[in-house]
C-alpha atoms as a PDB file:
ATOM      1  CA  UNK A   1      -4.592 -13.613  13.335  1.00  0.00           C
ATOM      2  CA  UNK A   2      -4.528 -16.033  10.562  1.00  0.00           C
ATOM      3  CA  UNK A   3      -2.235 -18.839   9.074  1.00  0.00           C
ATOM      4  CA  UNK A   4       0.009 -17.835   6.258  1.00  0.00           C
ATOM      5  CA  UNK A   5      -0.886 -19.973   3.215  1.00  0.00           C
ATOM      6  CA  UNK A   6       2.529 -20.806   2.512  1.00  0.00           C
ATOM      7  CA  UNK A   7       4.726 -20.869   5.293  1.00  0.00           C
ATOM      8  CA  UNK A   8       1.683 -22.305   7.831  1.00  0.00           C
ATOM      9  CA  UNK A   9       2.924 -20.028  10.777  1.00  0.00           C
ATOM     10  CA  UNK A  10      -0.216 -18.375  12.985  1.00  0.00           C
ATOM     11  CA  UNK A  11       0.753 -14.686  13.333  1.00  0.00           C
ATOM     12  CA  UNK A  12      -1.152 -10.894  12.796  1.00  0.00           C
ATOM     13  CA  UNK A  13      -1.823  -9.965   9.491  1.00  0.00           C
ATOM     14  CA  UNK A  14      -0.258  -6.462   9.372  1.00  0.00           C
ATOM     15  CA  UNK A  15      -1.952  -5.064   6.168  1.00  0.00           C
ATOM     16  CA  UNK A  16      -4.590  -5.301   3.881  1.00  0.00           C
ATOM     17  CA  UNK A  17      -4.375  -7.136   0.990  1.00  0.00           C
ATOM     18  CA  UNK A  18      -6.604  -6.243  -2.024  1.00  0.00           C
ATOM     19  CA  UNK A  19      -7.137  -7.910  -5.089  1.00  0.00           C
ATOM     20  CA  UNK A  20      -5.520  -6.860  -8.286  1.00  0.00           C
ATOM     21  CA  UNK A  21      -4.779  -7.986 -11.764  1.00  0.00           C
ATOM     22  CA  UNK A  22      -1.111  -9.372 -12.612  1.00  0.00           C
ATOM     23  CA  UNK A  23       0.057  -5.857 -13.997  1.00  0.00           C
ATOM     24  CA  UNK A  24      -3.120  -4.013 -12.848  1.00  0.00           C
ATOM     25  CA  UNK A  25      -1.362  -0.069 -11.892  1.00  0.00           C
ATOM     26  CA  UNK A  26      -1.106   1.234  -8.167  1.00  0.00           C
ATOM     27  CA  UNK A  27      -1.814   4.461  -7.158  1.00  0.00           C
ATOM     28  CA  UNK A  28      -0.442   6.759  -4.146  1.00  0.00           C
ATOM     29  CA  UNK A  29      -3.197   6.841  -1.632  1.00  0.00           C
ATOM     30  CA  UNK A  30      -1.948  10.249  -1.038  1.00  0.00           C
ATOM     31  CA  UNK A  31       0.720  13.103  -2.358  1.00  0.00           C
ATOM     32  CA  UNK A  32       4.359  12.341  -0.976  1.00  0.00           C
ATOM     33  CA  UNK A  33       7.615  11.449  -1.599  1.00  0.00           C
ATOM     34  CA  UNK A  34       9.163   8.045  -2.191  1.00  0.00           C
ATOM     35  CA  UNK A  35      11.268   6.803   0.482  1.00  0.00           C
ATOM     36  CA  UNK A  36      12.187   3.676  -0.188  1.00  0.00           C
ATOM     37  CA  UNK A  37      11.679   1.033  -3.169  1.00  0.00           C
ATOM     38  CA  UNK A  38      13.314  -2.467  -3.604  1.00  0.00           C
ATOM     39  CA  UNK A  39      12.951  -6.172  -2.237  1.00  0.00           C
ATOM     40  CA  UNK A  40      11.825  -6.989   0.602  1.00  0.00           C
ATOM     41  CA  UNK A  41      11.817 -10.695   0.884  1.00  0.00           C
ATOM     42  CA  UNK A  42       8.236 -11.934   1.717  1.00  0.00           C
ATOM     43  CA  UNK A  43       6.997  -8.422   0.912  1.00  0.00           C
ATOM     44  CA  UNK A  44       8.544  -9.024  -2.137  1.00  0.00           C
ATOM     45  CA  UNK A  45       9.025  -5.675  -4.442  1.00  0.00           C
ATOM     46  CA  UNK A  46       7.788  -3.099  -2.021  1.00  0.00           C
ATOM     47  CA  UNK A  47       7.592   0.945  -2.320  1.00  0.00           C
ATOM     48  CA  UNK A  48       7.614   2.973   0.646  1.00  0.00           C
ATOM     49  CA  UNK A  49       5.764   6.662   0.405  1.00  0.00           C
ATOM     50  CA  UNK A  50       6.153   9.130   2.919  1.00  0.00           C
ATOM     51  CA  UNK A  51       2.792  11.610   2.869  1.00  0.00           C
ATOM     52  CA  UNK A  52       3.920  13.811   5.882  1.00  0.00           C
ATOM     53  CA  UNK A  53       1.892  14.804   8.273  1.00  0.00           C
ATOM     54  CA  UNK A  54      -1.857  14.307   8.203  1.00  0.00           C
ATOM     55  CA  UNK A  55      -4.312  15.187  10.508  1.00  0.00           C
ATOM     56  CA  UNK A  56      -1.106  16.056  12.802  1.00  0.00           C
ATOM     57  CA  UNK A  57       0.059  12.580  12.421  1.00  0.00           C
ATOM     58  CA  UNK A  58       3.090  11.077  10.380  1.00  0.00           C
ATOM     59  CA  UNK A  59       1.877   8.587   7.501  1.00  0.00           C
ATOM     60  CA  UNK A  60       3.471   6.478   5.608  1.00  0.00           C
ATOM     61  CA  UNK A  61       2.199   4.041   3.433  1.00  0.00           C
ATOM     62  CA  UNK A  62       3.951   0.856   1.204  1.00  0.00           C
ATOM     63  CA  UNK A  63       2.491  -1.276  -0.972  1.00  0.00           C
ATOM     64  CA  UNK A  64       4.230  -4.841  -1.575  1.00  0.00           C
ATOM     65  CA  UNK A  65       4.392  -7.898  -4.100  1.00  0.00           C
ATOM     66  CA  UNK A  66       4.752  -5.711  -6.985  1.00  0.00           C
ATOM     67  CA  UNK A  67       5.610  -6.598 -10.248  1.00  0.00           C
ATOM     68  CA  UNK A  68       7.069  -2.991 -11.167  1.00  0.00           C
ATOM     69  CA  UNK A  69       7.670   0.307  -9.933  1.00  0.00           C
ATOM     70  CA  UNK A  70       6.767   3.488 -12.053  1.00  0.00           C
ATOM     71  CA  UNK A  71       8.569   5.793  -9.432  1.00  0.00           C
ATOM     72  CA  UNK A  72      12.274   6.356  -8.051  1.00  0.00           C
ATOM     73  CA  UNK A  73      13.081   6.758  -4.555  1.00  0.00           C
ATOM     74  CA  UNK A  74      13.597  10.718  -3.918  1.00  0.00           C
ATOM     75  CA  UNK A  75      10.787  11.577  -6.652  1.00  0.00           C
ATOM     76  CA  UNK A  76       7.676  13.032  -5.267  1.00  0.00           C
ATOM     77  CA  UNK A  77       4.595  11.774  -6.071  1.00  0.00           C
ATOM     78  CA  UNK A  78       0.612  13.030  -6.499  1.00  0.00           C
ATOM     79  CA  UNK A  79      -2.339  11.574  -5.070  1.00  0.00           C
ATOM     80  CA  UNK A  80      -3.934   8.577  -7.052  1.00  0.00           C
ATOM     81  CA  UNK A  81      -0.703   8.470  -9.170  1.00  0.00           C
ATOM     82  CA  UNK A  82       0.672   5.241 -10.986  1.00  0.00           C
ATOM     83  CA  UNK A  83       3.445   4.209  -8.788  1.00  0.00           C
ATOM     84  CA  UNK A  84       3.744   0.499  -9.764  1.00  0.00           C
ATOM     85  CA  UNK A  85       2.194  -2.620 -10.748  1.00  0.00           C
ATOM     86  CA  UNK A  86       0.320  -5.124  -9.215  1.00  0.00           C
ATOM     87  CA  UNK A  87       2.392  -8.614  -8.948  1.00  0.00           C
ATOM     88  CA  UNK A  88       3.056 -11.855  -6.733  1.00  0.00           C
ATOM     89  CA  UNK A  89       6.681 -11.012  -5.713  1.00  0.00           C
ATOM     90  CA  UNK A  90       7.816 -12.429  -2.539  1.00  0.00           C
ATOM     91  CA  UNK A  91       6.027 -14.838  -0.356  1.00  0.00           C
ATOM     92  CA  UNK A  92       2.367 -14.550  -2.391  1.00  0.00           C
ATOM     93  CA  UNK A  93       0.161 -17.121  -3.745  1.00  0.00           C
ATOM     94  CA  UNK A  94      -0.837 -15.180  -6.542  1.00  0.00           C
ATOM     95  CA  UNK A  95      -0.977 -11.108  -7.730  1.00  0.00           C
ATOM     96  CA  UNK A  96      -2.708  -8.555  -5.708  1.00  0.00           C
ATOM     97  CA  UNK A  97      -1.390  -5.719  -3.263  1.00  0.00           C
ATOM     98  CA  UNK A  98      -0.332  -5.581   0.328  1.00  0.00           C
ATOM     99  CA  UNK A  99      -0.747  -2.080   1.780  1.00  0.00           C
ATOM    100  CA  UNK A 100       0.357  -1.341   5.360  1.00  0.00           C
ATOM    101  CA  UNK A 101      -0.716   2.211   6.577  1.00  0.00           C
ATOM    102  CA  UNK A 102       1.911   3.524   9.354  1.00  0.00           C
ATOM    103  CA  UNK A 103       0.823   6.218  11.728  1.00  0.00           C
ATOM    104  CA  UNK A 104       3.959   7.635  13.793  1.00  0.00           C
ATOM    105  CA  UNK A 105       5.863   4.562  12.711  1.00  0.00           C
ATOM    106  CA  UNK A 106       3.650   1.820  13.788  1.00  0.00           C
ATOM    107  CA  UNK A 107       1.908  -0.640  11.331  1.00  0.00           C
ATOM    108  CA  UNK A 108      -2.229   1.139  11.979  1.00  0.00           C
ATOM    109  CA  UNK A 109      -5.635  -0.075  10.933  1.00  0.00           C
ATOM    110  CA  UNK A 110      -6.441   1.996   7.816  1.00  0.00           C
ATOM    111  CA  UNK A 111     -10.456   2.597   8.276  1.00  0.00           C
ATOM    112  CA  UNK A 112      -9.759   5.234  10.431  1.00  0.00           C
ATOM    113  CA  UNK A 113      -7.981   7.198   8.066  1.00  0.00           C
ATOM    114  CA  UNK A 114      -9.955   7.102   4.870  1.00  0.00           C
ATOM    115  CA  UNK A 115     -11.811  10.362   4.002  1.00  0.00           C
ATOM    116  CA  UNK A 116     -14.136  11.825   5.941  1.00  0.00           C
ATOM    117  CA  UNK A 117     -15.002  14.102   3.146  1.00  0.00           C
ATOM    118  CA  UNK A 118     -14.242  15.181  -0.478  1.00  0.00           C
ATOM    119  CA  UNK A 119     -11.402  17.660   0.803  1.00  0.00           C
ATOM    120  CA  UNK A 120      -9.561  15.057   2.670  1.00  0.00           C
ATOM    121  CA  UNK A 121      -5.871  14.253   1.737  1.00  0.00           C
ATOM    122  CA  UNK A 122      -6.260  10.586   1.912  1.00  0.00           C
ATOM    123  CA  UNK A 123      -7.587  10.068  -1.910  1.00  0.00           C
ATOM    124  CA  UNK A 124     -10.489   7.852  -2.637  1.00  0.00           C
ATOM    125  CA  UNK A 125      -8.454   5.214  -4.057  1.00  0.00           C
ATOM    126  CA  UNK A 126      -7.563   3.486  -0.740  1.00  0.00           C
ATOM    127  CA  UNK A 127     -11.076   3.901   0.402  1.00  0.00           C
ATOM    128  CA  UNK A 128     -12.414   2.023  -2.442  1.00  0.00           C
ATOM    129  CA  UNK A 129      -9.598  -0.443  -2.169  1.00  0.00           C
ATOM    130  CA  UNK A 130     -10.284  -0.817   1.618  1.00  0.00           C
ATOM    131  CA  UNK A 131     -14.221  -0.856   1.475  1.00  0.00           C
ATOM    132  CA  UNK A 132     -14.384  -3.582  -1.298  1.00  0.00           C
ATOM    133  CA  UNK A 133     -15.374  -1.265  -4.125  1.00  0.00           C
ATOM    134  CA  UNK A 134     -11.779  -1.074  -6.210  1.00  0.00           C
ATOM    135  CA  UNK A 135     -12.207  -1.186 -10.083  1.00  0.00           C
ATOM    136  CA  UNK A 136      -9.187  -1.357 -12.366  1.00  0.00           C
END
């Protein structure tokens, strides 16, 4: 739980945010195909990527406040791929990136899908995002 800075209301946080420089690029956490880009009010400019099934579970992952997208909706994407830019779109006190992981649809803690080894499909780019250890 936690107070939004700007509206004051006490509710879940459903994501992680992560700092990120105003324009800083965002990668795809994992191959998959864009299924959904545009504004989503307090999300702001959010992109929606569809990476299938892994581990016999549906993921999806977006990534809001962006300043940009690099991708279209439709286009398929590769792991660790520029698909936008870092921003403060939407209800945000300043630029970073809000990443929600979904796992069969519902809004998931991410830890438990980072990789468990070099072959795994989730890329290291979310696990260095999620563990603290992100460079641009």
């Amino acid at each position: 739980m936690r107070v939004h800075p700007i509206t004051g209301v006490r509710k879940l946080h459903d994501g992680v945010d992560l700092a990120a420089a105003c324009g800083a690029p965002i990668r795809a956490a994992a191959a998959g195909l864009v299924t959904g880009s545009g504004d989503r009010g307090a999300y702001g400019l959010q992109l929606t990527v569809d990476h299938g099934r892994i581990r016999g579970t549906p993921l999806t992952t977006s990534y809001s406040h962006l300043s940009a997208f690099s991708v279209t909706v439709g286009q398929a994407v590769r792991a660790g791929q520029v698909i936008g830019r870092a921003g403060t779109t939407g209800l945000s006190t300043g630029c970073h990136l809000h990443v929600m992981l979904y796992a069969a649809g519902l809004v998931t803690d991410p830890v438990p899908w980072l990789p468990r080894s070099s072959g795994s499909p989730m890329t290291s780019y979310l696990a260095k995002a999620i563990r603290g250890a992100y460079r641009r």
